[in-house]
Protein backbone atom coordinates (compact mmCIF):
# COMPACT_ATOMS: atom_id res chain seq x y z
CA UNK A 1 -21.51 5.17 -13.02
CA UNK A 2 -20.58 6.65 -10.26
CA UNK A 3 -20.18 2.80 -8.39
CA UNK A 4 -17.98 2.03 -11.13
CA UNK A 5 -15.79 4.67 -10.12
CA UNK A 6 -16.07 4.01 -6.38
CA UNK A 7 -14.95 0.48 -7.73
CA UNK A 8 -12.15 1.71 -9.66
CA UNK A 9 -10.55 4.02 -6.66
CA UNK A 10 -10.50 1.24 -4.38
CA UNK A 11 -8.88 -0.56 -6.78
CA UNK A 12 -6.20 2.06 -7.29
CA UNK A 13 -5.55 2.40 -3.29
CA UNK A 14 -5.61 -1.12 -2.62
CA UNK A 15 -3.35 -2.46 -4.98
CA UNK A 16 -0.79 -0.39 -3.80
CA UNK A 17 -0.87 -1.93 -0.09
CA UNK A 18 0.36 -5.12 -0.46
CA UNK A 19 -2.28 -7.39 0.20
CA UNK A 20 -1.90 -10.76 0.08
CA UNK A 21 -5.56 -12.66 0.31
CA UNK A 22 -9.12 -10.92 -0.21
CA UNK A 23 -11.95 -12.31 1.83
CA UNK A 24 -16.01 -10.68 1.57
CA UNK A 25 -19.09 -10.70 2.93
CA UNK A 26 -21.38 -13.29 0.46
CA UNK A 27 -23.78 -9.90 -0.38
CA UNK A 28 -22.88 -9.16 -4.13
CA UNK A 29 -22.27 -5.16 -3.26
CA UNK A 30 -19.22 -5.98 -1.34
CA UNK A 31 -18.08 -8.88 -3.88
CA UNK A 32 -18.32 -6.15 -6.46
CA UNK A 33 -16.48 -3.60 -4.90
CA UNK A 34 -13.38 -6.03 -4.31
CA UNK A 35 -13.78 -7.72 -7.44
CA UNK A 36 -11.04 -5.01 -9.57
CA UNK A 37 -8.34 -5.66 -6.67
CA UNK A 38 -8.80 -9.05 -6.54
CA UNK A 39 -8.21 -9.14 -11.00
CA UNK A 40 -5.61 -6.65 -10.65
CA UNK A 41 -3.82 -8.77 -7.77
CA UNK A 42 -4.72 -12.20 -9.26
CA UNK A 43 -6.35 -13.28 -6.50
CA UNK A 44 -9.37 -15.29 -5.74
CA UNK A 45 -12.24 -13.37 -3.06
CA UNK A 46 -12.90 -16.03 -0.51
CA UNK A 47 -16.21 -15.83 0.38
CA UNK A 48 -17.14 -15.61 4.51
CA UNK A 49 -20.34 -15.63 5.34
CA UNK A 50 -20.10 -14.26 8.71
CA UNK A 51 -18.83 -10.67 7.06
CA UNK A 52 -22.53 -9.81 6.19
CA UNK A 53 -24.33 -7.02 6.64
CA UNK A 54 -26.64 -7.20 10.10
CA UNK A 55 -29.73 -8.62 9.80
CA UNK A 56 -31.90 -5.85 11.26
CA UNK A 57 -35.76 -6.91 11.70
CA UNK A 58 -37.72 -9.51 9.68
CA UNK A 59 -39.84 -6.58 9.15
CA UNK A 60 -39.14 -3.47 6.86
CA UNK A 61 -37.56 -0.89 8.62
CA UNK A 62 -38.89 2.83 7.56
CA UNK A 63 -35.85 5.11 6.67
CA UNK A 64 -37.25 7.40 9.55
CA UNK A 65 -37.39 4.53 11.84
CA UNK A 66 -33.55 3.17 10.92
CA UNK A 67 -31.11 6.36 12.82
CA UNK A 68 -33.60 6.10 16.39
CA UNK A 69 -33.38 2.20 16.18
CA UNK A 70 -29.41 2.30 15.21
CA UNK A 71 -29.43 4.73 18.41
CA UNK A 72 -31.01 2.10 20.81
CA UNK A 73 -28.83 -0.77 19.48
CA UNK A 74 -25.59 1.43 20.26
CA UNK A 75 -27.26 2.90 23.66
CA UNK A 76 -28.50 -1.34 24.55
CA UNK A 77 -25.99 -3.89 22.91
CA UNK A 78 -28.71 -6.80 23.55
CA UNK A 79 -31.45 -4.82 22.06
CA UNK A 80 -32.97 -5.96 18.71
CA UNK A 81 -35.95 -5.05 16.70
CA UNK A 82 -38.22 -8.38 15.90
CA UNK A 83 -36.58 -11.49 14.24
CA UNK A 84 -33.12 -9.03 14.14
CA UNK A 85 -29.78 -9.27 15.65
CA UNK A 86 -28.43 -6.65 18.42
CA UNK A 87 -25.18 -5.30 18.12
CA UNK A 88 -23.79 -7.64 20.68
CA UNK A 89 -24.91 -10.83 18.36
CA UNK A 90 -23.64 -8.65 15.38
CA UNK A 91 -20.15 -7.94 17.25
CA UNK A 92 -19.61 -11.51 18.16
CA UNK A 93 -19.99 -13.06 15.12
CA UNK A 94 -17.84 -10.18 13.26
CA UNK A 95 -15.40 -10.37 15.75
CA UNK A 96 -15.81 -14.28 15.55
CA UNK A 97 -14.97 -14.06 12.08
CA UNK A 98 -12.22 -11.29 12.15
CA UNK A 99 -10.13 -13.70 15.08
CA UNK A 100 -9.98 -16.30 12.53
CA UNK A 101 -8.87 -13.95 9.81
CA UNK A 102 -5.66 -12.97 12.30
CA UNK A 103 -5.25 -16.08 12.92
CA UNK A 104 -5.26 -17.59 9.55
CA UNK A 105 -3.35 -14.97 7.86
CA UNK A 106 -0.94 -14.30 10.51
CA UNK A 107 1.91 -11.57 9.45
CA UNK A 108 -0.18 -11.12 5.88
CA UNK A 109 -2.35 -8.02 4.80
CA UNK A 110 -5.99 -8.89 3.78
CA UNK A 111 -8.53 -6.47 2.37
CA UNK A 112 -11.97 -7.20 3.82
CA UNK A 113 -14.85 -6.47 1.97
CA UNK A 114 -17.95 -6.03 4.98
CA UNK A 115 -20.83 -3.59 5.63
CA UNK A 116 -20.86 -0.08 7.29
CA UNK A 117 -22.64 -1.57 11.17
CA UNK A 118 -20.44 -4.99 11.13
CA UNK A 119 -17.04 -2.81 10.33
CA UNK A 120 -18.22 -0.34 13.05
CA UNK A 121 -18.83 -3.49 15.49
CA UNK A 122 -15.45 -4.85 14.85
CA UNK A 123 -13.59 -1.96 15.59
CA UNK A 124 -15.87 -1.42 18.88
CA UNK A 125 -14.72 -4.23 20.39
CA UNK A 126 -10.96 -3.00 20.22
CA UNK A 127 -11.94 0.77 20.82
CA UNK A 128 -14.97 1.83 22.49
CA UNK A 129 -14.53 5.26 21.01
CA UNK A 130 -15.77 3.70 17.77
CA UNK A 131 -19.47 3.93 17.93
CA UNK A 132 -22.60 5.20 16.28
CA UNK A 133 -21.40 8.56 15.69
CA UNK A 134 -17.95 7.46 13.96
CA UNK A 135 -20.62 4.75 11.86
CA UNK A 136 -22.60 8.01 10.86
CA UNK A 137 -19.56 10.08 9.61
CA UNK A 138 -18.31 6.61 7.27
CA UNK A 139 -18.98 7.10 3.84
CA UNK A 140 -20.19 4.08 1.12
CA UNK A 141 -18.00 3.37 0.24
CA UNK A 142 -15.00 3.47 2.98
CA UNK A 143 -11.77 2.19 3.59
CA UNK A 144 -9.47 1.73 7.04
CA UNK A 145 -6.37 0.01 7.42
CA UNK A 146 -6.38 -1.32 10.52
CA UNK A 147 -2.90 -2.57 12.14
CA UNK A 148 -3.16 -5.60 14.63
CA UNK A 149 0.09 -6.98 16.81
CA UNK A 150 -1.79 -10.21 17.64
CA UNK A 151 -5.42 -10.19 18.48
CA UNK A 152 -4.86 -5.90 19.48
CA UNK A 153 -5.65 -3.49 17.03
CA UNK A 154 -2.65 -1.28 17.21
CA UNK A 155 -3.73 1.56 14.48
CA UNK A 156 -6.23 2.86 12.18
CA UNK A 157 -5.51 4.78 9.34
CA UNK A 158 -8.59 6.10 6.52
CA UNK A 159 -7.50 5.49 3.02
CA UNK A 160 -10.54 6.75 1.39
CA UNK A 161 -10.54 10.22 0.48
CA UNK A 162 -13.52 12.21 -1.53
């Protein structure tokens, strides 16, 4: 119920912004939670792969083991637990991804649909400030506008409220 909700708030802020394409990570939880802007916009989510979530070991990860490991990635950019990516690999495939986005929808507003570490990542490599601690305080789910002239990110501005 209460995802339905979540769903149904987004919806509410983000139709009122303007946007003009919808692109997601391929994982169905952010497909979902873009799916009642993209029907109430009449617009088709285009699907991009490199928006998904981290891949973090090939092993489980222990909920107590998951904050000291998220530490070390933040603290070591190239370090990765076995068979996972470090937040360097992370960031440059986000950020990879995000370029062509400016690029491609030059001048045009585009909701995003991506997970809590790869949003974080993007908006690391524009703003240093943005780092584990601002990941920590996001909520699930979260939306920020952010503002680009170009490839800078001029502003950032929370739209989700609780």
């Amino acid at each position: 119920m209460e995802g339905k909700m979540n769903a149904e708030r987004i919806t509410e802020i983000l139709t009122n912004e303007g946007i003009h394409s919808i692109v997601s990570s391929p994982y169905a939880r952010a497909i979902l939670t873009l799916e009642g802007v993209a029907a109430a916009l009449d617009l088709d989510i285009q699907i991009m792969e490199d928006l998904r979530e981290r891949h973090f070991s090939d092993d489980m990860i222990a909920d107590e083991e998951f904050e000291p490991a998220s530490k070390k990635m933040f603290d070591d950019p190239d370090y990765a637990l076995p068979g996972g990516e470090s937040n360097m690999v992370c960031q440059n495939r986000a950020v990879g991804v995000l370029k062509q986005i400016l690029e491609e929808y030059k001048g045009k507003k585009v909701a995003i649909g991506t997970h809590g570490h790869v949003m974080t990542l993007m908006m690391n490599y524009f703003d240093s400030s943005y780092g584990l601690d601002f990941m920590n305080q996001t909520k699930k789910p979260d939306i920020y506008r952010l503002q680009f002239d170009e490839m800078e990110l001029e502003n950032e501005t929370r739209l989700w409220s609780e």
